[in-house]
PDB file of N, CA and C in Angstrom:
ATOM      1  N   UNK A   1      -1.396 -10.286  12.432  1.00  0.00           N
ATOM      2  CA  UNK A   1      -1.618 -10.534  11.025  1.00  0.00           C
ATOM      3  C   UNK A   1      -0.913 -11.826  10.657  1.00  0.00           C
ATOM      4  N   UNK A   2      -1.797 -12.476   9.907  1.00  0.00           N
ATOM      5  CA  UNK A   2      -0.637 -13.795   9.543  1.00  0.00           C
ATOM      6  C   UNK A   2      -1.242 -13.544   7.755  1.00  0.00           C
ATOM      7  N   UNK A   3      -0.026 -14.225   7.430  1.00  0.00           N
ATOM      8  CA  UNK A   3       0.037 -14.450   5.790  1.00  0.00           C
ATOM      9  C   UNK A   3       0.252 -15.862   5.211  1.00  0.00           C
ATOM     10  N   UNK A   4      -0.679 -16.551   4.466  1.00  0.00           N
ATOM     11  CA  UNK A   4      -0.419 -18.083   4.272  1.00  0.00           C
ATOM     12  C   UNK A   4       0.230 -18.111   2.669  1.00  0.00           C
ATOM     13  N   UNK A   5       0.373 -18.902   2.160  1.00  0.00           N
ATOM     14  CA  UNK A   5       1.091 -19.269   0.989  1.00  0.00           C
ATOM     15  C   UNK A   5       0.261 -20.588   0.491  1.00  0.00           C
ATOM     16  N   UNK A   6       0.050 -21.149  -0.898  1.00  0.00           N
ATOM     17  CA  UNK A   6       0.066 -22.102  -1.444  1.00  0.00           C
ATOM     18  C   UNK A   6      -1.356 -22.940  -0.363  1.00  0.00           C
ATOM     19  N   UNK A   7      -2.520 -22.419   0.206  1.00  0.00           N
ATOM     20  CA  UNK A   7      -3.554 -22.693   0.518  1.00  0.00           C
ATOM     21  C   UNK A   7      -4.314 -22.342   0.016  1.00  0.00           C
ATOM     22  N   UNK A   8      -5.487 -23.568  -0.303  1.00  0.00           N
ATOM     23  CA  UNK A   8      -6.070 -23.458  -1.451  1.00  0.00           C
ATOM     24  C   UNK A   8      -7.549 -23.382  -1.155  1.00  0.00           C
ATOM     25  N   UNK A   9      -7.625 -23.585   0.611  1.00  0.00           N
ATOM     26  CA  UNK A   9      -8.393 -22.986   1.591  1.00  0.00           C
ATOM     27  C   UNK A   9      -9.259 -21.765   0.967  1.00  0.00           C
ATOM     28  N   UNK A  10      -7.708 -20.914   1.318  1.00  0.00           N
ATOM     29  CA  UNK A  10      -7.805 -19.690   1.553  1.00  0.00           C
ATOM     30  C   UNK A  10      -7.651 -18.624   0.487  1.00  0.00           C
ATOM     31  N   UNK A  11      -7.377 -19.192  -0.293  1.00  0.00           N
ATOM     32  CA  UNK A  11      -6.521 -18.699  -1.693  1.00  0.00           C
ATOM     33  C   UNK A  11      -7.055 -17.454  -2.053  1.00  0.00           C
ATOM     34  N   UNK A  12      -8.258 -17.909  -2.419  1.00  0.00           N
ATOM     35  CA  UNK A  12      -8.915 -16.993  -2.977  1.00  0.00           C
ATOM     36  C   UNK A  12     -10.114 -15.846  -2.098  1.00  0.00           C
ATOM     37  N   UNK A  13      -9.965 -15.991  -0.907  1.00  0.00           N
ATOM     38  CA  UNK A  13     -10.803 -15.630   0.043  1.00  0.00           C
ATOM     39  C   UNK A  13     -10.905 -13.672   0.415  1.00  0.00           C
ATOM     40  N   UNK A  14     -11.604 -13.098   0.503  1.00  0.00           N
ATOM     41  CA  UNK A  14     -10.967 -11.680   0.658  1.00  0.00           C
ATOM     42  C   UNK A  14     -12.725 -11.130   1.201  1.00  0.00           C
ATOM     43  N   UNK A  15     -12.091  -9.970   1.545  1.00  0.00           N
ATOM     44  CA  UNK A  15     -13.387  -9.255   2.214  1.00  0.00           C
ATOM     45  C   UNK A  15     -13.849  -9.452   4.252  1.00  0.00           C
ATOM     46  N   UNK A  16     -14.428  -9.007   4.414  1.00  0.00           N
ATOM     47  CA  UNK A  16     -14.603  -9.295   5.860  1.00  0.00           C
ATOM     48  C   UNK A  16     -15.496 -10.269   6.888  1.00  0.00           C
ATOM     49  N   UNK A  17     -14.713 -11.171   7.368  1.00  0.00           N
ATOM     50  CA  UNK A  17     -15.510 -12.618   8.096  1.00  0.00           C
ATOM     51  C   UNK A  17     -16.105 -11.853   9.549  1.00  0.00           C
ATOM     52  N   UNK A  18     -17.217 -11.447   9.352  1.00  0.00           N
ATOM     53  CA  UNK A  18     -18.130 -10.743  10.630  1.00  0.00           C
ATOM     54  C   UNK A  18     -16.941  -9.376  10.940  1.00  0.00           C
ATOM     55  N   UNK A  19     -17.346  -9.845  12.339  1.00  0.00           N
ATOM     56  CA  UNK A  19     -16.245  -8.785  13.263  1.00  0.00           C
ATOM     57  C   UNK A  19     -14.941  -8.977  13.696  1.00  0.00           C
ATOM     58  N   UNK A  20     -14.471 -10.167  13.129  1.00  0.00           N
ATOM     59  CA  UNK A  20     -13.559 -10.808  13.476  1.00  0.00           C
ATOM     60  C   UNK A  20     -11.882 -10.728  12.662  1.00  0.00           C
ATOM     61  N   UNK A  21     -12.387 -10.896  11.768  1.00  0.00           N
ATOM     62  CA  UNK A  21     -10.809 -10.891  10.679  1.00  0.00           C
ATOM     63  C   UNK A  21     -11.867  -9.881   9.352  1.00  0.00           C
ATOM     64  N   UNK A  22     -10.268 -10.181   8.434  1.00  0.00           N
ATOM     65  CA  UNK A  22     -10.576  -9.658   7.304  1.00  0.00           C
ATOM     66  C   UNK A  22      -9.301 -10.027   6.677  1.00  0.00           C
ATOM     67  N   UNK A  23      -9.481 -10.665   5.360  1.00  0.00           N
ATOM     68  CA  UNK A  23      -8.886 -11.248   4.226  1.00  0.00           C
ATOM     69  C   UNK A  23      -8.623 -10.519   3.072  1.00  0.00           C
ATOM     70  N   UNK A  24      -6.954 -10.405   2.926  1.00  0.00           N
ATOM     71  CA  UNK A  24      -6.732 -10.116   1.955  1.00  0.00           C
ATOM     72  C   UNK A  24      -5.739 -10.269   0.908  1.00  0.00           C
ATOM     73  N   UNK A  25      -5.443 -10.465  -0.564  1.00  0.00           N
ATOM     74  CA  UNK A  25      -4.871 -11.066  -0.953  1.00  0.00           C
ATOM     75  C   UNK A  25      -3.734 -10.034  -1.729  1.00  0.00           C
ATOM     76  N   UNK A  26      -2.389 -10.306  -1.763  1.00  0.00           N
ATOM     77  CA  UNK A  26      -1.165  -9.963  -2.301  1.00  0.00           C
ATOM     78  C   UNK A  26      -0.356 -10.428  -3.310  1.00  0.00           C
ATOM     79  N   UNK A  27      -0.717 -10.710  -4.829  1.00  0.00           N
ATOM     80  CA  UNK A  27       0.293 -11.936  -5.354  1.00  0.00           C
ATOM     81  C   UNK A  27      -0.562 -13.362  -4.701  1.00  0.00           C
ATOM     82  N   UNK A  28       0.460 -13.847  -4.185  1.00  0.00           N
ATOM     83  CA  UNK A  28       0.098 -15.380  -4.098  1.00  0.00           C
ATOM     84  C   UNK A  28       0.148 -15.437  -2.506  1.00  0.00           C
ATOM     85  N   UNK A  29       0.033 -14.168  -1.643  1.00  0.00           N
ATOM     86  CA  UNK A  29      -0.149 -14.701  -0.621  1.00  0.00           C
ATOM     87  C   UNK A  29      -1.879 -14.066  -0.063  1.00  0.00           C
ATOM     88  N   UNK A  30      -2.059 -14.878   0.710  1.00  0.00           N
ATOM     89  CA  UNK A  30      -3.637 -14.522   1.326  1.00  0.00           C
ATOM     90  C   UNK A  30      -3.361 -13.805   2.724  1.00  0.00           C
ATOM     91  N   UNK A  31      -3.399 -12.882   3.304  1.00  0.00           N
ATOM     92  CA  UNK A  31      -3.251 -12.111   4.484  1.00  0.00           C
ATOM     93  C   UNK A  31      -4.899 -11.923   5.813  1.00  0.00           C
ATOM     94  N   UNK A  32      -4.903 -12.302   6.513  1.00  0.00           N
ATOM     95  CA  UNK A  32      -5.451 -12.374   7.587  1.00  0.00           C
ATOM     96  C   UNK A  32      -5.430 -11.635   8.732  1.00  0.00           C
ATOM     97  N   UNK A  33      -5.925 -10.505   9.216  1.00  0.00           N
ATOM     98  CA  UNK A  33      -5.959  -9.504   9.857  1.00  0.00           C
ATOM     99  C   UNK A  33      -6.959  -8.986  10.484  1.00  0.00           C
ATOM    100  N   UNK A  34      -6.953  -8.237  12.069  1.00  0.00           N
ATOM    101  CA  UNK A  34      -7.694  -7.837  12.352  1.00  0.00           C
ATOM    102  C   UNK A  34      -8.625  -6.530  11.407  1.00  0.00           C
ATOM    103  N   UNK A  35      -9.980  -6.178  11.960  1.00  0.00           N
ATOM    104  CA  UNK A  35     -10.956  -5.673  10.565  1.00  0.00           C
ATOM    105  C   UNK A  35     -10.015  -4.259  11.471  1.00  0.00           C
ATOM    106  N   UNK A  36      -9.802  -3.278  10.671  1.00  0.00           N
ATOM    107  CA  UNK A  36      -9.821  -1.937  10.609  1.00  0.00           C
ATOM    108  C   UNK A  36     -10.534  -0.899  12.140  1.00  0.00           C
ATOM    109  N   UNK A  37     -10.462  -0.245  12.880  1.00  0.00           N
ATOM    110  CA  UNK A  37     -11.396  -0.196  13.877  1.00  0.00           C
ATOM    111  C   UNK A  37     -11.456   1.735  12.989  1.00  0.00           C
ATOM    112  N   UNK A  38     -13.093   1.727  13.430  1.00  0.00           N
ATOM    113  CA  UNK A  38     -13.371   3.374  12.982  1.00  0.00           C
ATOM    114  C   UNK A  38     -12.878   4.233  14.193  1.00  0.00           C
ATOM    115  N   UNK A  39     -12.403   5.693  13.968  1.00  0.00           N
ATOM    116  CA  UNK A  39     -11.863   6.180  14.733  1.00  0.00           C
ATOM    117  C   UNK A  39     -12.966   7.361  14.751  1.00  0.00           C
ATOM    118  N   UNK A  40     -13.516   7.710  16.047  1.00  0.00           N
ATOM    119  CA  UNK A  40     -14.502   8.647  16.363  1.00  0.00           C
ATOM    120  C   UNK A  40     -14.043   9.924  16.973  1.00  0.00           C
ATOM    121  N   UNK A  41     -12.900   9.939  17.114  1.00  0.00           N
ATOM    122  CA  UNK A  41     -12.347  11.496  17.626  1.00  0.00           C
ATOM    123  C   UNK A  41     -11.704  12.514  16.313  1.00  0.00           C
ATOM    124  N   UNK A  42     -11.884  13.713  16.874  1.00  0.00           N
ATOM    125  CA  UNK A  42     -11.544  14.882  15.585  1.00  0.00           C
ATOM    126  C   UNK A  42     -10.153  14.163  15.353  1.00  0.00           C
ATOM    127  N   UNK A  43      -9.517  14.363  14.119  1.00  0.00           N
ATOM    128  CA  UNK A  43      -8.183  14.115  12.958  1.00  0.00           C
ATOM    129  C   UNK A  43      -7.162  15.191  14.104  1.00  0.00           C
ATOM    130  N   UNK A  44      -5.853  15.603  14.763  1.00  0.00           N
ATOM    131  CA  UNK A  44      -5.050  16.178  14.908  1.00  0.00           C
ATOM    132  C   UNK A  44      -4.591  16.726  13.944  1.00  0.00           C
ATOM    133  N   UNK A  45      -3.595  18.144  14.024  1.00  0.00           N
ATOM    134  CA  UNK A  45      -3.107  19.030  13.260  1.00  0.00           C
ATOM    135  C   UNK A  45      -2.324  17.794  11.912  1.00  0.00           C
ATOM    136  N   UNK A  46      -1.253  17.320  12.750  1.00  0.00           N
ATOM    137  CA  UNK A  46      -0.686  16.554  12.362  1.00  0.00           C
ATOM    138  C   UNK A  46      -0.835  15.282  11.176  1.00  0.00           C
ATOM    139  N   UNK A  47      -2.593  14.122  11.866  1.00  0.00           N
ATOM    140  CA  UNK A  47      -2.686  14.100  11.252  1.00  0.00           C
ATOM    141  C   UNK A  47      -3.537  14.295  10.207  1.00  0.00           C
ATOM    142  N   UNK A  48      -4.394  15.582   9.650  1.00  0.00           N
ATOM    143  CA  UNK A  48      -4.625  16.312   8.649  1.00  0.00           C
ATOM    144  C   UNK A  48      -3.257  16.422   7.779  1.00  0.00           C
ATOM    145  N   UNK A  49      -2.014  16.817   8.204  1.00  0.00           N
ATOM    146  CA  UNK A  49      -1.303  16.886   7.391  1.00  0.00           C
ATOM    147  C   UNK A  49      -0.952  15.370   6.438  1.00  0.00           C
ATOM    148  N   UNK A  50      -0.626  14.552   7.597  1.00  0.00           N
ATOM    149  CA  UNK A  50      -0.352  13.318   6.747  1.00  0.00           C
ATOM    150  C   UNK A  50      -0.990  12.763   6.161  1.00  0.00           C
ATOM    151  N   UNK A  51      -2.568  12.662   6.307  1.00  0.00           N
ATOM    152  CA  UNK A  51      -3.388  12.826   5.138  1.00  0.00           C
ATOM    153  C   UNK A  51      -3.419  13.472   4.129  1.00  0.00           C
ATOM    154  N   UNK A  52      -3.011  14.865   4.096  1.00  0.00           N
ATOM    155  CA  UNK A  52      -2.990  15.566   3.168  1.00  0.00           C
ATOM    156  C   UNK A  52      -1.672  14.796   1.899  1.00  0.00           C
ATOM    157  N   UNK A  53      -0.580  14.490   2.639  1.00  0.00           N
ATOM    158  CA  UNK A  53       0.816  14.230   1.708  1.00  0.00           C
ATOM    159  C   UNK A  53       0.318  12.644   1.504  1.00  0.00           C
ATOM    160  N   UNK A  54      -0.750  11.959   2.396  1.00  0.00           N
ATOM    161  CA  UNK A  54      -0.772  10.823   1.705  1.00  0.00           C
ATOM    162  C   UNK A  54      -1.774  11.023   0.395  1.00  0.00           C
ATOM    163  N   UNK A  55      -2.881  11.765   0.463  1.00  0.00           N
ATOM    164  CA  UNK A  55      -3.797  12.291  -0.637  1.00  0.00           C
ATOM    165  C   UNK A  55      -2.509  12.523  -1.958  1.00  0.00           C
ATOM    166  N   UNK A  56      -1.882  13.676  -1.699  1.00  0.00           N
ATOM    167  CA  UNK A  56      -1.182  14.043  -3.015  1.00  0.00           C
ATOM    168  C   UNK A  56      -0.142  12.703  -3.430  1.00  0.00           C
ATOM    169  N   UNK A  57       0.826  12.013  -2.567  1.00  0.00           N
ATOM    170  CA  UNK A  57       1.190  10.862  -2.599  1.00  0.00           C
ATOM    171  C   UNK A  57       0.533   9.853  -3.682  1.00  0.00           C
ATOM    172  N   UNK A  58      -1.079   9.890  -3.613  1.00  0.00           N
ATOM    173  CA  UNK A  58      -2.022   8.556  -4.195  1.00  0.00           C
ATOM    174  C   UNK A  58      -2.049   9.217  -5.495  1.00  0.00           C
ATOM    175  N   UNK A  59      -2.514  10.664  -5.998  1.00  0.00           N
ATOM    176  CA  UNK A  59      -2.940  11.486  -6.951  1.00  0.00           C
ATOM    177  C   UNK A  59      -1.430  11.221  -7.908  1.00  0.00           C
ATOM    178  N   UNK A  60      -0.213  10.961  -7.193  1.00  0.00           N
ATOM    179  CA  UNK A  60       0.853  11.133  -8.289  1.00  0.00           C
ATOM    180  C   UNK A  60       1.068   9.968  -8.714  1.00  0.00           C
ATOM    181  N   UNK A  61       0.917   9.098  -7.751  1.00  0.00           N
ATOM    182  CA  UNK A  61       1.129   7.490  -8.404  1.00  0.00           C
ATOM    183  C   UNK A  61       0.181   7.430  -9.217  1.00  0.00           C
ATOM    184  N   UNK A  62      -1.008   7.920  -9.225  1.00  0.00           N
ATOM    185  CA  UNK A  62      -1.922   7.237 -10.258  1.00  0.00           C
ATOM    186  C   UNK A  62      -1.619   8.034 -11.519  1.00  0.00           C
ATOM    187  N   UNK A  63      -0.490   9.044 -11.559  1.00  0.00           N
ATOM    188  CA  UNK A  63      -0.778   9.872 -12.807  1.00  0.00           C
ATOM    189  C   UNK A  63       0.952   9.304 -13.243  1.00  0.00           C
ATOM    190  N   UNK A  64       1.503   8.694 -12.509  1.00  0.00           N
ATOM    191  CA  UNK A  64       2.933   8.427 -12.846  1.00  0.00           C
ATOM    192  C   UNK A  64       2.766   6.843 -13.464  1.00  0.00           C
ATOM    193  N   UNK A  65       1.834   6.334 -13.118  1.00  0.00           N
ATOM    194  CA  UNK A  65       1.661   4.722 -13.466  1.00  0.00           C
ATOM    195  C   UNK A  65       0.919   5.163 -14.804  1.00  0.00           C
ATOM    196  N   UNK A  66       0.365   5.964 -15.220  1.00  0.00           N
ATOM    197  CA  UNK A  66      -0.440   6.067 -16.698  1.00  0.00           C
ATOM    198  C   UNK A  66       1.240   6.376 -17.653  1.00  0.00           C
ATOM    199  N   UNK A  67       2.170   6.848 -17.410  1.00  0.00           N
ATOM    200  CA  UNK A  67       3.158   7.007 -17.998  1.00  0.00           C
ATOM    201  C   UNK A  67       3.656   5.200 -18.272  1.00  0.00           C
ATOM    202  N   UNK A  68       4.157   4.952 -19.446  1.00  0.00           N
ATOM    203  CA  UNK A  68       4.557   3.756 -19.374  1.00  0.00           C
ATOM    204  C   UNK A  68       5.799   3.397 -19.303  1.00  0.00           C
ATOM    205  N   UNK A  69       6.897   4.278 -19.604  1.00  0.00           N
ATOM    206  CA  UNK A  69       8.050   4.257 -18.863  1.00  0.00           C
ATOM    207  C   UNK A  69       8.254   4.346 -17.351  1.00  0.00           C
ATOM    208  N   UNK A  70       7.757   5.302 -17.090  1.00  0.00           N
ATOM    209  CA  UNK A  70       7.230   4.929 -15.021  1.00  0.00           C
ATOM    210  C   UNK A  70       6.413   3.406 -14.753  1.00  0.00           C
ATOM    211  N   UNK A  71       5.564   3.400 -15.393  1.00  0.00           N
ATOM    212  CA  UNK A  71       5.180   2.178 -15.040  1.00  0.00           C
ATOM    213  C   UNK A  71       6.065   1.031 -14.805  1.00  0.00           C
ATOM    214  N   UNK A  72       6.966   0.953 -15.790  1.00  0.00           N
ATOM    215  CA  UNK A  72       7.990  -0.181 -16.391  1.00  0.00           C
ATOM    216  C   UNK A  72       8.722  -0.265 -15.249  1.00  0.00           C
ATOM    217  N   UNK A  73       9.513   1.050 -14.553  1.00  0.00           N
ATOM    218  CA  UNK A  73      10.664   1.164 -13.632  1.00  0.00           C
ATOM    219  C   UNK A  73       9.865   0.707 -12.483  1.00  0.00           C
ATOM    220  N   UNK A  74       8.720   1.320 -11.920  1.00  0.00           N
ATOM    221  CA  UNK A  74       8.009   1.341 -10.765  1.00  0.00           C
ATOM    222  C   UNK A  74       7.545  -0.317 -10.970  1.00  0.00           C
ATOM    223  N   UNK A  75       7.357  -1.096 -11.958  1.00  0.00           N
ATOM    224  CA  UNK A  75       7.169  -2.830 -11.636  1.00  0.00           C
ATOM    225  C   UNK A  75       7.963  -3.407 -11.674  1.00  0.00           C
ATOM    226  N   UNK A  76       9.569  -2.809 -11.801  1.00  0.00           N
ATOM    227  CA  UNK A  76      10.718  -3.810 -11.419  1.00  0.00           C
ATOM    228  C   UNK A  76      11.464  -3.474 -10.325  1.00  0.00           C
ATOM    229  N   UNK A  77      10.820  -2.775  -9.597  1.00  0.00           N
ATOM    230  CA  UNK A  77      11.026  -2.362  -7.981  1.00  0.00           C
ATOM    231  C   UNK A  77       9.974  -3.149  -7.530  1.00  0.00           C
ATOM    232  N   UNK A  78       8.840  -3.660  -8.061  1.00  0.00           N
ATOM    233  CA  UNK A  78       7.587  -4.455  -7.750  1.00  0.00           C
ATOM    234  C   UNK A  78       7.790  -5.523  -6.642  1.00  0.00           C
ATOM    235  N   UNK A  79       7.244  -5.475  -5.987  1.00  0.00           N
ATOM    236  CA  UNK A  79       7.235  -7.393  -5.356  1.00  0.00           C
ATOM    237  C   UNK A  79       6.765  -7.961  -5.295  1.00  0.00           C
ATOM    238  N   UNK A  80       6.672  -9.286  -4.305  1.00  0.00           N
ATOM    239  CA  UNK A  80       5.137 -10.146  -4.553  1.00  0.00           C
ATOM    240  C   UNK A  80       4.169  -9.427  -3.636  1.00  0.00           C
ATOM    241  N   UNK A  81       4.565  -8.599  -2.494  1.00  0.00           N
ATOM    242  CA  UNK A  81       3.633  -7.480  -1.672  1.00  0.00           C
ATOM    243  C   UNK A  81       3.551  -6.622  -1.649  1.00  0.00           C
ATOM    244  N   UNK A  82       4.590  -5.883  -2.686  1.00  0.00           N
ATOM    245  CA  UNK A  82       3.981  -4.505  -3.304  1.00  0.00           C
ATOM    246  C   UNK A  82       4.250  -3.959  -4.912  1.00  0.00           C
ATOM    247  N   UNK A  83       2.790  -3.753  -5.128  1.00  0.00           N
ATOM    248  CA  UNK A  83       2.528  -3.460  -6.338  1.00  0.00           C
ATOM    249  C   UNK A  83       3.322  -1.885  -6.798  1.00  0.00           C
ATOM    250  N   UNK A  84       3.075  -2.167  -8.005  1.00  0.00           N
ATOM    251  CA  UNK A  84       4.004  -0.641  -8.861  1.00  0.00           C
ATOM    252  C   UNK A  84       3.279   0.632  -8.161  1.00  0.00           C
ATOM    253  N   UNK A  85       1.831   0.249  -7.765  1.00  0.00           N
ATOM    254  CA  UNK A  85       1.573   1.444  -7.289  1.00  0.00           C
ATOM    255  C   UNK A  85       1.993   2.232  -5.795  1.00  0.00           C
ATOM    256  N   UNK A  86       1.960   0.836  -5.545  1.00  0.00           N
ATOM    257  CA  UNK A  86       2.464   1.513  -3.416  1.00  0.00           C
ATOM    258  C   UNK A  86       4.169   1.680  -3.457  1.00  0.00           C
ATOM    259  N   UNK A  87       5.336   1.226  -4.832  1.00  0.00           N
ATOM    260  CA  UNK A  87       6.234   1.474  -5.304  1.00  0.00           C
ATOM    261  C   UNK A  87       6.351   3.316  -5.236  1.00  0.00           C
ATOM    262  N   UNK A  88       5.557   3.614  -6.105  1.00  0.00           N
ATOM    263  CA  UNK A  88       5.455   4.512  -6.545  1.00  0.00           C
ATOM    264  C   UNK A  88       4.752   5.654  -5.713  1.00  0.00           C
ATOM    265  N   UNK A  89       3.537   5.155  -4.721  1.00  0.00           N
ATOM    266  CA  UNK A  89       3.504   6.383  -3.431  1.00  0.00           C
ATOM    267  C   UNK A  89       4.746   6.164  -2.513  1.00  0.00           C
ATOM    268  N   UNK A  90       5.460   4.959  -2.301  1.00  0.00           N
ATOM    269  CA  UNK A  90       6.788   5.379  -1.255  1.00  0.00           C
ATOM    270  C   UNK A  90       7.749   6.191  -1.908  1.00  0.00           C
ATOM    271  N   UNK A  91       8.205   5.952  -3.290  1.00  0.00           N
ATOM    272  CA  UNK A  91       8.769   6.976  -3.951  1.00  0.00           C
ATOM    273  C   UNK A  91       8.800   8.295  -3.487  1.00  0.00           C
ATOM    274  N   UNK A  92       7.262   8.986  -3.502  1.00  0.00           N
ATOM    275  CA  UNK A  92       6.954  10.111  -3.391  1.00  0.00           C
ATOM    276  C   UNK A  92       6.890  10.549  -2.044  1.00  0.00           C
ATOM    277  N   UNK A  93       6.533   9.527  -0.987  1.00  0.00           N
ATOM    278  CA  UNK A  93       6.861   9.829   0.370  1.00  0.00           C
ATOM    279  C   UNK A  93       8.048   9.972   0.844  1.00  0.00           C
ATOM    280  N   UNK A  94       9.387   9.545   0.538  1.00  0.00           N
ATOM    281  CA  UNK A  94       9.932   9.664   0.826  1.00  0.00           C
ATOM    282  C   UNK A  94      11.698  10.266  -0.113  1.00  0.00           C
ATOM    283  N   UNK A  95      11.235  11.301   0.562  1.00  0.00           N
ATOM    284  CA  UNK A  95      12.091  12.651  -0.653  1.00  0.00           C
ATOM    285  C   UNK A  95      14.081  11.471  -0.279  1.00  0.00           C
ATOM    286  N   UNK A  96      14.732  12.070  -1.398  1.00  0.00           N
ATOM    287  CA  UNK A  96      16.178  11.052  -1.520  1.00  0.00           C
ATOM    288  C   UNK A  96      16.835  12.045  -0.591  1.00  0.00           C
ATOM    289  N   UNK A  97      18.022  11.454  -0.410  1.00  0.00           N
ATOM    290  CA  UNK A  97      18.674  11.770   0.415  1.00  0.00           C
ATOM    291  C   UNK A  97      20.466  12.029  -0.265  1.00  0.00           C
ATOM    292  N   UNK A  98      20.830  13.453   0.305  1.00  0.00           N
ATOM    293  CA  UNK A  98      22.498  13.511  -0.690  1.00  0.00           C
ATOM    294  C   UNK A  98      22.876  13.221   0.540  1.00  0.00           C
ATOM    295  N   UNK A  99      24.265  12.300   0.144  1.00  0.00           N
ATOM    296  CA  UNK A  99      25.120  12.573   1.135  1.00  0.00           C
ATOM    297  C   UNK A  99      26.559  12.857   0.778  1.00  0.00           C
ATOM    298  N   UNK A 100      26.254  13.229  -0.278  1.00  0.00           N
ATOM    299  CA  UNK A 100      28.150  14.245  -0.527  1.00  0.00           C
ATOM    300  C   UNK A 100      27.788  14.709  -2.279  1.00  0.00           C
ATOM    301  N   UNK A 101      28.116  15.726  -2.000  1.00  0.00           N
ATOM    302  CA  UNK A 101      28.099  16.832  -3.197  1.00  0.00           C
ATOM    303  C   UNK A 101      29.252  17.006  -3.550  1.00  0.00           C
ATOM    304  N   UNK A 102      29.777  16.508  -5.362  1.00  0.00           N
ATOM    305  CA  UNK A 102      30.973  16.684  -5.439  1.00  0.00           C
ATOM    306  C   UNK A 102      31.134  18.221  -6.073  1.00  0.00           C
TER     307      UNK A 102
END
């Protein structure tokens, strides 16, 4: 994958060049990547599950970003490569952690 900056080439470029790459854009950078390959064998136990927690994962960000106080917090965790929303499914993927209970 490569990522360019401030090309004006490429700037605006997105979607898929044949079989070859595929373009996509972040903020102000343009990203370049191999296309996606389809996967033809049955899903594992496993991942069905992680589909499943990424499904509920997508369903909460989109109902936590309609809140506009969530919104607010989840776009100043924002970056230039990730939006309030993929903020807001890592949130949910990944439960906090204690490490001392007073």
């Amino acid at each position: 994958m490569s990522s360019i900056t401030e090309n004006y080439l490429t700037k605006n470029y997105r979607g898929k060049f044949g079989n070859q790459m595929v373009f996509r854009n972040r903020g102000d950078v343009s990203i370049m990547a191999k296309p996606p390959k389809k996967i033809t064998k049955d899903p594992t136990a496993a991942q069905i599950e992680i589909r499943r927690k990424f499904k509920l994962a997508a369903r909460w960000a989109k109902e936590a970003l309609q809140d506009p106080v969530k919104l607010d917090l989840y776009a100043l965790k924002a970056t230039a490569m990730m939006t309030p929303y993929v903020v807001a499914m890592t949130d949910y993927l990944k439960p906090p952690v204690v490490h001392r209970i007073n």
